[in-house]
C-alpha atoms as a PDB file:
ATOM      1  CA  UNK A   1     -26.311  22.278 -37.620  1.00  0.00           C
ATOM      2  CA  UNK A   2     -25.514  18.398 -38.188  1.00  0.00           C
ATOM      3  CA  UNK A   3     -27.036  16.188 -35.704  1.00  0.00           C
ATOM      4  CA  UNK A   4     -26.120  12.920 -34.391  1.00  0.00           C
ATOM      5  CA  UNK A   5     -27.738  10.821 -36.406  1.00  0.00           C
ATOM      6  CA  UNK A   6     -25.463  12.511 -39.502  1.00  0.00           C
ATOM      7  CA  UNK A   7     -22.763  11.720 -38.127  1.00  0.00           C
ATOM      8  CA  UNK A   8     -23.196   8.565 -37.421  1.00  0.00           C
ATOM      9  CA  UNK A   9     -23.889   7.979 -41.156  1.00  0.00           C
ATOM     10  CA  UNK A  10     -20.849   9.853 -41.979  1.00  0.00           C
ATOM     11  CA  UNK A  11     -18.671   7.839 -39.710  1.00  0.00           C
ATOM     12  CA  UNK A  12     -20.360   4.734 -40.818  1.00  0.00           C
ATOM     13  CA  UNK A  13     -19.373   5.254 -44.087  1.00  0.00           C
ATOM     14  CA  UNK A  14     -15.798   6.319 -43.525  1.00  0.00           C
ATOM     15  CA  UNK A  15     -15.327   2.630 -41.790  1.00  0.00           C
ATOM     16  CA  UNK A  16     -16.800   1.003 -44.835  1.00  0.00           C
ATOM     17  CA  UNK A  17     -14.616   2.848 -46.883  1.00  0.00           C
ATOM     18  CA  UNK A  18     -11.349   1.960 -44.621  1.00  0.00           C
ATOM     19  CA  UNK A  19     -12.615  -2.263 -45.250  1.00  0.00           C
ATOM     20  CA  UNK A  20     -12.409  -1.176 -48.895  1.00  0.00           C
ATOM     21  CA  UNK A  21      -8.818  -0.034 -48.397  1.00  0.00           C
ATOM     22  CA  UNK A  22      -7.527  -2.669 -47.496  1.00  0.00           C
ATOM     23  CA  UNK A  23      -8.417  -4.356 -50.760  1.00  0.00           C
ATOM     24  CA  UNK A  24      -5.427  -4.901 -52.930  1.00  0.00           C
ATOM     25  CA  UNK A  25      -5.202  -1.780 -55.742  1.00  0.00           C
ATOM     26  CA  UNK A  26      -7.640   0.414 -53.961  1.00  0.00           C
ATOM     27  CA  UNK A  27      -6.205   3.277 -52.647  1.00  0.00           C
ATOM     28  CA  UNK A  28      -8.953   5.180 -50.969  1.00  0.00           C
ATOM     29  CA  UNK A  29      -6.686   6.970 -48.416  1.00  0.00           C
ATOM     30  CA  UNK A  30      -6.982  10.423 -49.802  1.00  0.00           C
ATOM     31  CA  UNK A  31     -11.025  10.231 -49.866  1.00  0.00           C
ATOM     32  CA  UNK A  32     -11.060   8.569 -46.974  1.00  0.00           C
ATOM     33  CA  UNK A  33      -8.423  11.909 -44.803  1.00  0.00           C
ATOM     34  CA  UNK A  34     -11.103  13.929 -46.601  1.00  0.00           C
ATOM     35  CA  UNK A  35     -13.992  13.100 -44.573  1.00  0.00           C
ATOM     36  CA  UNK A  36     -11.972  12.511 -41.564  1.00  0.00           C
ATOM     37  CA  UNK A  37     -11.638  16.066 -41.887  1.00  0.00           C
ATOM     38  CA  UNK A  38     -15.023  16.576 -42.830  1.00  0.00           C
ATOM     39  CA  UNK A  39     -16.647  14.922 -39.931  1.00  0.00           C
ATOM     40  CA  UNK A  40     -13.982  16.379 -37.310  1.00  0.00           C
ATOM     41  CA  UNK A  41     -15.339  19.663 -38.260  1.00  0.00           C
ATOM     42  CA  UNK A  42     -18.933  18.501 -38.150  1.00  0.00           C
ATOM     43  CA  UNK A  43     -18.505  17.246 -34.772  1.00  0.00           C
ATOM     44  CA  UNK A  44     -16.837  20.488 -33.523  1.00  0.00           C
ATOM     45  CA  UNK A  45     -19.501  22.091 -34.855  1.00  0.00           C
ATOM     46  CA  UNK A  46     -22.210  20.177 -33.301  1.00  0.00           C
ATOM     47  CA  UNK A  47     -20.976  19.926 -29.679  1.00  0.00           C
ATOM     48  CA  UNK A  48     -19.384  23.350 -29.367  1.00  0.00           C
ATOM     49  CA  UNK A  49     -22.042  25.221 -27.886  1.00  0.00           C
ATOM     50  CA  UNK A  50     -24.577  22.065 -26.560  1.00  0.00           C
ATOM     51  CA  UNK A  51     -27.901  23.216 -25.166  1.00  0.00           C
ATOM     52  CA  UNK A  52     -29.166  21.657 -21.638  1.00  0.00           C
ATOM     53  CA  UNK A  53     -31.373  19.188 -23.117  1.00  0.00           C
ATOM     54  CA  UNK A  54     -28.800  18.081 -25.590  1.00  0.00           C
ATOM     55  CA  UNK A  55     -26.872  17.398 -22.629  1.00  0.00           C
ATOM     56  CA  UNK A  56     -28.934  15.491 -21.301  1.00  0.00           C
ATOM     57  CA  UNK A  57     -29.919  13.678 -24.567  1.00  0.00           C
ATOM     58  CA  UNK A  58     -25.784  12.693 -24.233  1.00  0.00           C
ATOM     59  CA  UNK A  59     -25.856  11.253 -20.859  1.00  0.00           C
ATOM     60  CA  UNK A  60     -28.701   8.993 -21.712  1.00  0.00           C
ATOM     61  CA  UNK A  61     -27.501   7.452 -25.079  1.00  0.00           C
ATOM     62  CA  UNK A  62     -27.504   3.955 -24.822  1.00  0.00           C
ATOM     63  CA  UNK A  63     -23.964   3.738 -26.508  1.00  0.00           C
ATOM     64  CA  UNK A  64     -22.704   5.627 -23.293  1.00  0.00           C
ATOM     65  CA  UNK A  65     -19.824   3.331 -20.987  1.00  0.00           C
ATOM     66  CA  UNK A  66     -21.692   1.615 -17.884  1.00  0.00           C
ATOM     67  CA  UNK A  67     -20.212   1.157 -14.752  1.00  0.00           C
ATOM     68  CA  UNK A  68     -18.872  -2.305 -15.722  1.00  0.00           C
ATOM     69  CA  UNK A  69     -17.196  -0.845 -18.304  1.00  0.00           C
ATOM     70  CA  UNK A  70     -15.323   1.610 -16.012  1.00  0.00           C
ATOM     71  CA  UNK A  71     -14.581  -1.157 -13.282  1.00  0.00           C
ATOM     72  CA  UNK A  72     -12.979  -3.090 -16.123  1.00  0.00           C
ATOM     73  CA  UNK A  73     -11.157  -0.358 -17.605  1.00  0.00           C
ATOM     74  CA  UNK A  74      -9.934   1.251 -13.862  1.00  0.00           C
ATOM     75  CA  UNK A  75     -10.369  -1.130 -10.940  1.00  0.00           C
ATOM     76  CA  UNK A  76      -8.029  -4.746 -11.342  1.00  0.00           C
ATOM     77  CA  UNK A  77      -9.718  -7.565  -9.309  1.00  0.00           C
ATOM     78  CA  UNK A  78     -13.258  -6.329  -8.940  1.00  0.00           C
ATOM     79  CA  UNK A  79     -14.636  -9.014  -6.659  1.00  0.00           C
ATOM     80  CA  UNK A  80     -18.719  -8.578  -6.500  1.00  0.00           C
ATOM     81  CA  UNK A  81     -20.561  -9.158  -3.503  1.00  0.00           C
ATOM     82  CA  UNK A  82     -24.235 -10.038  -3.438  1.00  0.00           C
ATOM     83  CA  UNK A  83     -26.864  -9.450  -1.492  1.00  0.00           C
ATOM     84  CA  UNK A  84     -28.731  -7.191   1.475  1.00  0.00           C
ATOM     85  CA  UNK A  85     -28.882  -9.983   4.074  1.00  0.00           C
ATOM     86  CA  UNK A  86     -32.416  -9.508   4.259  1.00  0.00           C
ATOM     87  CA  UNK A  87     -34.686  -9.869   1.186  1.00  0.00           C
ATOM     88  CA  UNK A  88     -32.217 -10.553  -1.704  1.00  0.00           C
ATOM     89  CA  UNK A  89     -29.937  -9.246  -4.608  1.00  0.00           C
ATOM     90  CA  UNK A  90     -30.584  -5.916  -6.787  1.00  0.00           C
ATOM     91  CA  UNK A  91     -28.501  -5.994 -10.166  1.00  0.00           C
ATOM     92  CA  UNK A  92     -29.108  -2.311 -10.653  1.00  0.00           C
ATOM     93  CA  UNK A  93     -26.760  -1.719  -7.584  1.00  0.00           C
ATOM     94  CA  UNK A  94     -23.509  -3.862  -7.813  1.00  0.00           C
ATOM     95  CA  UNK A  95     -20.871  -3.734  -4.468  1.00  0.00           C
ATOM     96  CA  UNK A  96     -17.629  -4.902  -4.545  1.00  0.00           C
ATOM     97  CA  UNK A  97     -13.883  -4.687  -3.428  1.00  0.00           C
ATOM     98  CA  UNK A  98     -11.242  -3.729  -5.798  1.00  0.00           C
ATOM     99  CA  UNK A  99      -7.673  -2.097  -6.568  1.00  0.00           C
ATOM    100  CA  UNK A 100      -7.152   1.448  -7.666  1.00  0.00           C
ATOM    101  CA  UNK A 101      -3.294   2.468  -8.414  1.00  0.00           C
ATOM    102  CA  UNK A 102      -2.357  -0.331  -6.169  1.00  0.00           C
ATOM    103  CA  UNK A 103      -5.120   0.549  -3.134  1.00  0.00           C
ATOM    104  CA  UNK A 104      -7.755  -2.036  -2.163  1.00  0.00           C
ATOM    105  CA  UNK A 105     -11.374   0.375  -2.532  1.00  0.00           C
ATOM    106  CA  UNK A 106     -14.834  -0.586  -2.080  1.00  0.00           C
ATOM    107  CA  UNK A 107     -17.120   0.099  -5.446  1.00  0.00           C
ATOM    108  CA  UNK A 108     -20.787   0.632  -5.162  1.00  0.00           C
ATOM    109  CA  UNK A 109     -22.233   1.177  -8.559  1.00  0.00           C
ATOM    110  CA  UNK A 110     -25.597   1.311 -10.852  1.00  0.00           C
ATOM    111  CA  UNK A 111     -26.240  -0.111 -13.833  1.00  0.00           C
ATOM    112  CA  UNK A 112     -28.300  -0.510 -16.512  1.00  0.00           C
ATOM    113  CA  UNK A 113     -29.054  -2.922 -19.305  1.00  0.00           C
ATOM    114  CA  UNK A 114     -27.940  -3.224 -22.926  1.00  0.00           C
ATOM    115  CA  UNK A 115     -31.054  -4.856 -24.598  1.00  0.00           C
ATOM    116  CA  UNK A 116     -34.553  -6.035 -23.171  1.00  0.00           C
ATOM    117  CA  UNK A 117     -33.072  -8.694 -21.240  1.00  0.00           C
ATOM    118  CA  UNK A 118     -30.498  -7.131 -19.425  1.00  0.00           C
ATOM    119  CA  UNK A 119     -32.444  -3.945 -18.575  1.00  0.00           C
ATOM    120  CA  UNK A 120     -35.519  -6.014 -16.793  1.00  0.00           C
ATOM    121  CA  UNK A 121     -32.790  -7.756 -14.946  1.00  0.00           C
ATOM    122  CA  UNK A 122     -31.299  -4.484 -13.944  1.00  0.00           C
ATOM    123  CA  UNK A 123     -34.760  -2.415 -13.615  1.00  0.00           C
ATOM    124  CA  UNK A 124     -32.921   0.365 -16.474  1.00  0.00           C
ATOM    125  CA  UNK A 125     -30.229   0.950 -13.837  1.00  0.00           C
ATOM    126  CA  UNK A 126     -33.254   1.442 -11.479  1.00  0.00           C
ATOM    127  CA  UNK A 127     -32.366   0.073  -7.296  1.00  0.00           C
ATOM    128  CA  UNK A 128     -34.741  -1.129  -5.040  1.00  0.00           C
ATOM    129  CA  UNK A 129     -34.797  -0.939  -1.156  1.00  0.00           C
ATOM    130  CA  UNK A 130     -32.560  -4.314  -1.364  1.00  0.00           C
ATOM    131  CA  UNK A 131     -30.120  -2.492  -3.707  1.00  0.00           C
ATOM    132  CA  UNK A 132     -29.749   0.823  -1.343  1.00  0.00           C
ATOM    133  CA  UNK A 133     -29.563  -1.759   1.528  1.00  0.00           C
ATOM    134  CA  UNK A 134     -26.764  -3.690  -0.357  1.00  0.00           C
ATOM    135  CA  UNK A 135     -24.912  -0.503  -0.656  1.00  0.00           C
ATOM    136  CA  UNK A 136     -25.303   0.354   3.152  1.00  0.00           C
ATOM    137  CA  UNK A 137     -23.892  -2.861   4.040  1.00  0.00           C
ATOM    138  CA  UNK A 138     -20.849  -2.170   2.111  1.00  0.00           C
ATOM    139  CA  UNK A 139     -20.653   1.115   3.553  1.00  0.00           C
ATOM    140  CA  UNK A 140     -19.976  -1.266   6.986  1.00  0.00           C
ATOM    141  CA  UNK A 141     -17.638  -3.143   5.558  1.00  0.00           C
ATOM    142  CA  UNK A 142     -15.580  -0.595   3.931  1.00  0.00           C
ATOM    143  CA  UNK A 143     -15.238   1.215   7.089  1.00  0.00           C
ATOM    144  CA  UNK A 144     -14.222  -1.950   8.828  1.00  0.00           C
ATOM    145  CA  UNK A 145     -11.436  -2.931   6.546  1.00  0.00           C
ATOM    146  CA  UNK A 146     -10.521   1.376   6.143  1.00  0.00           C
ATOM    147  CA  UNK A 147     -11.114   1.401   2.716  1.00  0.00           C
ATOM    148  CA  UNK A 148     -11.884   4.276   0.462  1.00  0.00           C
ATOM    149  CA  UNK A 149     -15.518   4.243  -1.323  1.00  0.00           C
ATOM    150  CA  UNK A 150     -16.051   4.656  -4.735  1.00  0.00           C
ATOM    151  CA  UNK A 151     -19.212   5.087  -6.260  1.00  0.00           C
ATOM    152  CA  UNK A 152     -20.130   5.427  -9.875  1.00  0.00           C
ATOM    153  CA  UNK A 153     -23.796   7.239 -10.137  1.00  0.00           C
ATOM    154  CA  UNK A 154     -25.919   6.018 -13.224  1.00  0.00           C
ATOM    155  CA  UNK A 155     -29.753   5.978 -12.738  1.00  0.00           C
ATOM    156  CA  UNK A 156     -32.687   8.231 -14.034  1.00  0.00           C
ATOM    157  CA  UNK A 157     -33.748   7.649 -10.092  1.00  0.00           C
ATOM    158  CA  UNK A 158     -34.884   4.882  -7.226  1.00  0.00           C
ATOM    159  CA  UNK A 159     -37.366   2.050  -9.163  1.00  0.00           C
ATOM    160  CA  UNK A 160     -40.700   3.476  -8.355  1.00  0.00           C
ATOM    161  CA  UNK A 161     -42.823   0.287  -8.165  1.00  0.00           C
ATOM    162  CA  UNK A 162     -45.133  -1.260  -6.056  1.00  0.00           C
ATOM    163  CA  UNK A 163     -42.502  -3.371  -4.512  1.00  0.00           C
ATOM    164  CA  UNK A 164     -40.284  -0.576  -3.414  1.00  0.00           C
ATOM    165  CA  UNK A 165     -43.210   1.131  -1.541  1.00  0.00           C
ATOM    166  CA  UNK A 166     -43.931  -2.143  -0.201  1.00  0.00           C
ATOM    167  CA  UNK A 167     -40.203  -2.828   1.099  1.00  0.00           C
ATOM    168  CA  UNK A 168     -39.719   0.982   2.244  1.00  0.00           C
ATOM    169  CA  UNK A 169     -38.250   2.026  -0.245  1.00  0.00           C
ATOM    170  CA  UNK A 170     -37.706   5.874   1.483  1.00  0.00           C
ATOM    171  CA  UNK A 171     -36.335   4.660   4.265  1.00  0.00           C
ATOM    172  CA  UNK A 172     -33.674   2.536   2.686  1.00  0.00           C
ATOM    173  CA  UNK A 173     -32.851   5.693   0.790  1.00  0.00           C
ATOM    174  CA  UNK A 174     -32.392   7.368   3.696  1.00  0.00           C
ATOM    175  CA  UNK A 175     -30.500   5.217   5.712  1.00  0.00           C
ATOM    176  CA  UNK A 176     -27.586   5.383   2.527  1.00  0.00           C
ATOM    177  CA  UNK A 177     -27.647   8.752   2.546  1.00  0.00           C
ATOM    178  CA  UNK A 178     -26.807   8.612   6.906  1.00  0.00           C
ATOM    179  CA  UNK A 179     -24.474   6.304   6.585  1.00  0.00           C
ATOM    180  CA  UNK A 180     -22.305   7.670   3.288  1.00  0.00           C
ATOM    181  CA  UNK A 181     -22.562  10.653   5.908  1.00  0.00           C
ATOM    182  CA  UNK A 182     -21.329   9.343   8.991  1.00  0.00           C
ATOM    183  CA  UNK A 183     -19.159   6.421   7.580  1.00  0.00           C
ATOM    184  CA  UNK A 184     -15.419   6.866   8.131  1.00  0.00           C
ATOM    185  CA  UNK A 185     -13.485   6.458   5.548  1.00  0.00           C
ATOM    186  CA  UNK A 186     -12.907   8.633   2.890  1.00  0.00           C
ATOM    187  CA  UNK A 187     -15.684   8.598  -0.230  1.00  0.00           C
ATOM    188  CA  UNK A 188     -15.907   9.728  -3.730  1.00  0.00           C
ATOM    189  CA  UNK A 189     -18.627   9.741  -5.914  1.00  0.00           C
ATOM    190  CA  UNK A 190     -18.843   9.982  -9.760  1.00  0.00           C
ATOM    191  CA  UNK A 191     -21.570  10.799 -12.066  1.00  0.00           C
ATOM    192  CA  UNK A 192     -21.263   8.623 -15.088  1.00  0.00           C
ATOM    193  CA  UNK A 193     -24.107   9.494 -17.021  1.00  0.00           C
ATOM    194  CA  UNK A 194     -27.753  10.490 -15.425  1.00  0.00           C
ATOM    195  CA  UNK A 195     -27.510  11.465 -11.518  1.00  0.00           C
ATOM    196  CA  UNK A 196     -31.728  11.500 -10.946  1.00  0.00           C
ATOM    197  CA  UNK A 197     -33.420  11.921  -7.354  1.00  0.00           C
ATOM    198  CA  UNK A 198     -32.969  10.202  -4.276  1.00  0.00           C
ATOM    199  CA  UNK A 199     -31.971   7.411  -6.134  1.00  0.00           C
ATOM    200  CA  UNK A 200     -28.728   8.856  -7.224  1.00  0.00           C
ATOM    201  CA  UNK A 201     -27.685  10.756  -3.718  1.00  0.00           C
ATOM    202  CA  UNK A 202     -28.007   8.004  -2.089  1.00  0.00           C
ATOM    203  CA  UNK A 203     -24.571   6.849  -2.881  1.00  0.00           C
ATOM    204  CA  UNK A 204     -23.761  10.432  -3.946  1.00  0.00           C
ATOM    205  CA  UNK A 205     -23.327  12.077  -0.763  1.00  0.00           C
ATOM    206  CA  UNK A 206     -19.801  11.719  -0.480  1.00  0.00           C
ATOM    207  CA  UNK A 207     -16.626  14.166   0.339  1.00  0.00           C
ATOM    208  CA  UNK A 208     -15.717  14.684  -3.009  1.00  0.00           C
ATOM    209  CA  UNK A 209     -17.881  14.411  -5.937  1.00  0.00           C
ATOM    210  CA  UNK A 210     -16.827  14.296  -9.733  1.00  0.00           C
ATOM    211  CA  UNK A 211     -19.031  14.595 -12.742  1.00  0.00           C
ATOM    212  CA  UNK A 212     -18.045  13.274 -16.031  1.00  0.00           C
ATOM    213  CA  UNK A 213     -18.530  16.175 -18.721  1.00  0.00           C
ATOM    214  CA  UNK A 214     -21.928  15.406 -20.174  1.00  0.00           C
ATOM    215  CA  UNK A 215     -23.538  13.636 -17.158  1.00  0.00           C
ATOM    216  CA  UNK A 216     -26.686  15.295 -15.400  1.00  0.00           C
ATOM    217  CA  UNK A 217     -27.179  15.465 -11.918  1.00  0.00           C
ATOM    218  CA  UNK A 218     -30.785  16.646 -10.954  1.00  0.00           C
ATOM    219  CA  UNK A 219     -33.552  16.251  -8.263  1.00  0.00           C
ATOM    220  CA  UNK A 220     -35.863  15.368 -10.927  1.00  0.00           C
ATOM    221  CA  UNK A 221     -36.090  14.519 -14.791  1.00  0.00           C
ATOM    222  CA  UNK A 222     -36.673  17.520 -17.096  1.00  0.00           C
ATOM    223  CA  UNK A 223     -39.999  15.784 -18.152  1.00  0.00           C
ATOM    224  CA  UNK A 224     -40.905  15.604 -14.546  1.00  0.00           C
ATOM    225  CA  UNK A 225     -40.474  19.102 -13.953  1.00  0.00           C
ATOM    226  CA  UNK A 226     -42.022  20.078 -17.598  1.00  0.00           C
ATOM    227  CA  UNK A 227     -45.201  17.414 -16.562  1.00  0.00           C
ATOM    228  CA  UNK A 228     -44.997  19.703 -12.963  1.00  0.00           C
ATOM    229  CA  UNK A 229     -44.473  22.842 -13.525  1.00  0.00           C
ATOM    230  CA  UNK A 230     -45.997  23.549 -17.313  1.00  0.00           C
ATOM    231  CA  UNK A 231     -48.305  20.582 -17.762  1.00  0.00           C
ATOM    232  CA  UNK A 232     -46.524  19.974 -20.533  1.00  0.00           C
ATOM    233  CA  UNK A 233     -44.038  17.660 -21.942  1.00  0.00           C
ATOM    234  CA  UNK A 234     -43.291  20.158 -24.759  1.00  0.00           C
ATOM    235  CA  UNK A 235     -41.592  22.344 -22.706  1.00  0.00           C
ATOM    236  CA  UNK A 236     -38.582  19.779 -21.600  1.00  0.00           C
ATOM    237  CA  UNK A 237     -36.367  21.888 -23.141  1.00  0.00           C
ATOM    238  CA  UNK A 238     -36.932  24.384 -21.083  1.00  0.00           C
ATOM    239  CA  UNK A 239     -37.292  22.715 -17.763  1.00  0.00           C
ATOM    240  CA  UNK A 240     -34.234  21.171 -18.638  1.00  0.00           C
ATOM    241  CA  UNK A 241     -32.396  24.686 -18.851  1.00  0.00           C
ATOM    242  CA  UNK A 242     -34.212  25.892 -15.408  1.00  0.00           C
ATOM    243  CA  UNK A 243     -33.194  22.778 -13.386  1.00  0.00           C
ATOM    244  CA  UNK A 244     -29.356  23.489 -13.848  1.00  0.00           C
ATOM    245  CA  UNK A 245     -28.382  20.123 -14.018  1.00  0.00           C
ATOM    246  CA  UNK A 246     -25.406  20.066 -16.395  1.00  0.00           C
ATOM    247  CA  UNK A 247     -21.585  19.580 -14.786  1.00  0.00           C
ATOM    248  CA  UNK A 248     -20.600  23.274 -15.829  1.00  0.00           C
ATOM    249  CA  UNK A 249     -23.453  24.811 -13.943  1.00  0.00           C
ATOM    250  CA  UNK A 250     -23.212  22.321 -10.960  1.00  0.00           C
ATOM    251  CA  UNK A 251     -19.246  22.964 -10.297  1.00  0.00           C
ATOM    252  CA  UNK A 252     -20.209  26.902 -10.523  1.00  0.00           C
ATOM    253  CA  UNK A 253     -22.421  26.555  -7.466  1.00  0.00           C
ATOM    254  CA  UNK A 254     -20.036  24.335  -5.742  1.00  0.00           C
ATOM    255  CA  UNK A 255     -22.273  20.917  -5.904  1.00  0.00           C
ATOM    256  CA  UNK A 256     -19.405  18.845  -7.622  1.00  0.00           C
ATOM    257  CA  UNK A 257     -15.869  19.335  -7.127  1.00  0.00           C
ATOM    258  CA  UNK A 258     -14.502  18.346 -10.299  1.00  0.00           C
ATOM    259  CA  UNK A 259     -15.611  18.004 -14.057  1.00  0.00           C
ATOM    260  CA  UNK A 260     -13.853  15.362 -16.133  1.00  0.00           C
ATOM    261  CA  UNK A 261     -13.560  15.507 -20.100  1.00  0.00           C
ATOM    262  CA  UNK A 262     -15.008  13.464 -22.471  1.00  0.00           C
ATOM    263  CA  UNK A 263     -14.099  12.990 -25.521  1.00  0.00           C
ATOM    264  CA  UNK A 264     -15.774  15.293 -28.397  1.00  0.00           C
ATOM    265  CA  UNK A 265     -18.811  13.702 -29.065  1.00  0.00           C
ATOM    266  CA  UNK A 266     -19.266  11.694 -25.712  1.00  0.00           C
ATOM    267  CA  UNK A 267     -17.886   9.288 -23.579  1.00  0.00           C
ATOM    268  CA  UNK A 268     -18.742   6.519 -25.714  1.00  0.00           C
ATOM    269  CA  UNK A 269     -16.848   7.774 -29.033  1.00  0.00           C
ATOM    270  CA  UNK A 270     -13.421   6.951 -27.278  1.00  0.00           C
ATOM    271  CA  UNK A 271     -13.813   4.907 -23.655  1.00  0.00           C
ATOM    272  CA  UNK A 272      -9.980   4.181 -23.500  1.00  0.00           C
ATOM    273  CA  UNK A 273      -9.812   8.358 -22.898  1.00  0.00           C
ATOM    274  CA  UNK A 274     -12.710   8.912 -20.918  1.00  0.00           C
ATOM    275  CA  UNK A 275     -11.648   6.053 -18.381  1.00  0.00           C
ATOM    276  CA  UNK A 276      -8.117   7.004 -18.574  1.00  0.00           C
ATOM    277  CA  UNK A 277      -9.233  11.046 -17.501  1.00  0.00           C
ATOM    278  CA  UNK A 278     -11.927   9.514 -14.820  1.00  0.00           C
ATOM    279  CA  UNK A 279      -8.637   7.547 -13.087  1.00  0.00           C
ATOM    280  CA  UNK A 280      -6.544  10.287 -12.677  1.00  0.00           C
ATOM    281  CA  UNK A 281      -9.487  12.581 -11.536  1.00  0.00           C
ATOM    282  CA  UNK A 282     -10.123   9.461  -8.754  1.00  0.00           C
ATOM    283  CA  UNK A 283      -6.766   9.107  -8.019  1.00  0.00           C
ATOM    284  CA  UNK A 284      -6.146  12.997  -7.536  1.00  0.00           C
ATOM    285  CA  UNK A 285      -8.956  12.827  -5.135  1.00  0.00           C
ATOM    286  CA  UNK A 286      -7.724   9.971  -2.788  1.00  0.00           C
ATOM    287  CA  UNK A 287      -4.522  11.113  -2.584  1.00  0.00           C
ATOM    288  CA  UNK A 288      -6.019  14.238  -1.192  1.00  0.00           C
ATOM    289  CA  UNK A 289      -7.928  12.839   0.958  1.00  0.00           C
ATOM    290  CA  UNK A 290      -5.355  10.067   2.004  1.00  0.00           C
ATOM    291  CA  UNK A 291      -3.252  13.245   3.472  1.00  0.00           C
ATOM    292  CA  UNK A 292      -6.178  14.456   5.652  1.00  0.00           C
ATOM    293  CA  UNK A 293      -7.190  12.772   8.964  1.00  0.00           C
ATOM    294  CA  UNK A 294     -10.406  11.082   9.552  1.00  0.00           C
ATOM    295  CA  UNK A 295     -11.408  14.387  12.063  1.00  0.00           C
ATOM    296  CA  UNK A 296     -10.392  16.519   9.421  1.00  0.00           C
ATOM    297  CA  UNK A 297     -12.151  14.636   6.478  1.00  0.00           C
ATOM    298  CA  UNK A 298     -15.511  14.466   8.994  1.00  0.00           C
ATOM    299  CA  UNK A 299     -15.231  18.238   9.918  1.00  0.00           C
ATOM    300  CA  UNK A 300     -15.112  19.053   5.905  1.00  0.00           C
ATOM    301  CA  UNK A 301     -17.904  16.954   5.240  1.00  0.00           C
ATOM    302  CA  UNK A 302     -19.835  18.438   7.859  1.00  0.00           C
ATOM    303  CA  UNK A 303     -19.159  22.061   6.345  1.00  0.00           C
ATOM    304  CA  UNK A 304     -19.596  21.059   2.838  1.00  0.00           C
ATOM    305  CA  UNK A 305     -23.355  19.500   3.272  1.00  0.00           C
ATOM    306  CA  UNK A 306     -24.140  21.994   5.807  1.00  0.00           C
ATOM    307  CA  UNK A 307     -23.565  24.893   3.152  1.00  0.00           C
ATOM    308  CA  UNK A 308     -25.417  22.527   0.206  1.00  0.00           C
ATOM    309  CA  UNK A 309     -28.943  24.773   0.007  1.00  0.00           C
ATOM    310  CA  UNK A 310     -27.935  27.998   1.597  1.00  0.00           C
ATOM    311  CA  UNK A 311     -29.113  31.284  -0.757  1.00  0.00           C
ATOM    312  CA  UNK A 312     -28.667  34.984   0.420  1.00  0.00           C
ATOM    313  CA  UNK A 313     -31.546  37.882  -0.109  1.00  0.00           C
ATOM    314  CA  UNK A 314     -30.930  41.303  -0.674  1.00  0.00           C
ATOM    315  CA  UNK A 315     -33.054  43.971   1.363  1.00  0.00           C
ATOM    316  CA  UNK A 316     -34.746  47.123  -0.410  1.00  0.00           C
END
């Protein structure tokens, strides 16, 4: 089977070719439909039947779309506020207010870096206490305006650092994960890419939660659990198989409610598409939820997180 490096070469290629097409008496259109066709079939071949731990390969490719690039592509007039109000900013966790089909929302998002600079400025998409903090204060302010809450999910977990133990970093977890749960106004969350820990339900407990196609959403990494449970990182593979962390698997035991498509390849082969699914999949949602009353949208929540866990035994 071709992997992804191949076709990368391949499609690098093509593009040079296409530059050289445009050169007056070349005519390189016939070579160039021929491994169009070629690498179509390549890619078809590659992705059809993706393993776990290919999956998860996906939603950590730097190529992949960041939240900024969703906000730019979905949300009009994203207006970023800073800040906890108590120790400072986190730039792995952004907040903000912004449109959605003509409806003011309130965005909390991760993200992570594109080169050295940006990802120790961002902590690799990493939050601190003062990022989960941030979030909870938009939470407030969200419910005090009535808007909706987005949030797009994109972190291998909480930062783990000396700093975060130092500023409590569990309790500022936990105090998210209350108030996505008892804040009234409707709430959606989205896993973009890697869903990881604590640090991803903290703005992930919400009413209705989408997963983009080759995300992963998991209480722990697949080397974590290999380092764990095998003492081994050899057996990733595996772990990654046993934890059940792809979108397929997740919507089959009711965790997410809805799985939206990527492109063939990944999100970040065609970004135009994969935004253009992820708004209607958002804007599904909020009508639904727009048609429900708060007591009804509470009630549900109640039900749905109060069922998350549950497993059945059979007797001899």
């Amino acid at each position: 089977m071709s992997d992804e490096k191949t076709l990368d070469l391949l499609e690098a290629k093509i593009q040079e070719l296409r530059e050289l097409n445009k050169v007056d008496g070349l005519d390189l259109s016939a070579e160039i439909s021929k491994l169009e066709k070629k690498l179509a079939q390549m890619r078809t071949e590659l992705y059809a039947n993706l393993a776990d731990w290919e999956r998860v390969r996906i939603a950590r490719n730097t190529k992949r779309p960041y939240a900024l690039d969703y906000i730019g592509a979905i949300f009009p007039g994203f207006y970023e506020l800073h800040g906890d109000r108590m120790c400072g900013d986190d730039r792995a966790l952004l907040t903000g207010f912004a449109e959605l089909d003509g409806r003011k929302v309130a965005i909390i998002a991760q993200q992570k870096g594109r080169d050295p600079a940006e990802n120790k400025e961002r902590y690799f998409g990493m939050a601190r206490p003062q990022g989960y903090r941030k979030a909870t204060r938009m939470m407030h302010l969200a419910e005090r305006f009535r808007f909706p809450i987005i949030s797009l999910i994109d972190t291998p977990g909480a930062y783990p650092g000396l700093e975060s133990e130092e500023k409590n970093i569990g309790g500022a977890i936990a105090a998210s994960i209350l108030s996505m749960l008892e804040i009234e106004v409707p709430t959606i969350a989205v896993i973009i890419g890697e869903g990881g820990s604590g640090g991803a339900v903290a703005i992930g407990a919400a009413d209705r939660v989408l997963m983009l196609e080759n995300g992963i959403f998991s209480v722990i990494s697949p080397e974590g659990a290999a380092a764990i449970l095998w003492k081994s990182k050899e057996r990733v593979k595996e772990a990654a198989a046993s934890l059940k962390l792809t979108a397929p698997e997740l919507l089959d035991m009711g965790v997410i409610d809805e799985v939206i498509p990527e492109p063939l390849g990944g999100a970040h082969k065609d970004i135009v598409q994969t935004a253009s699914a992820l708004k209607q999949g958002l804007i599904h949602h909020l009508d639904e939820l727009s048609e429900k009353t708060i007591d009804e949208i509470m009630a549900a929540r109640y039900e749905r997180y109060r069922d998350v866990g549950r497993y059945s035994t059979l007797s001899d």
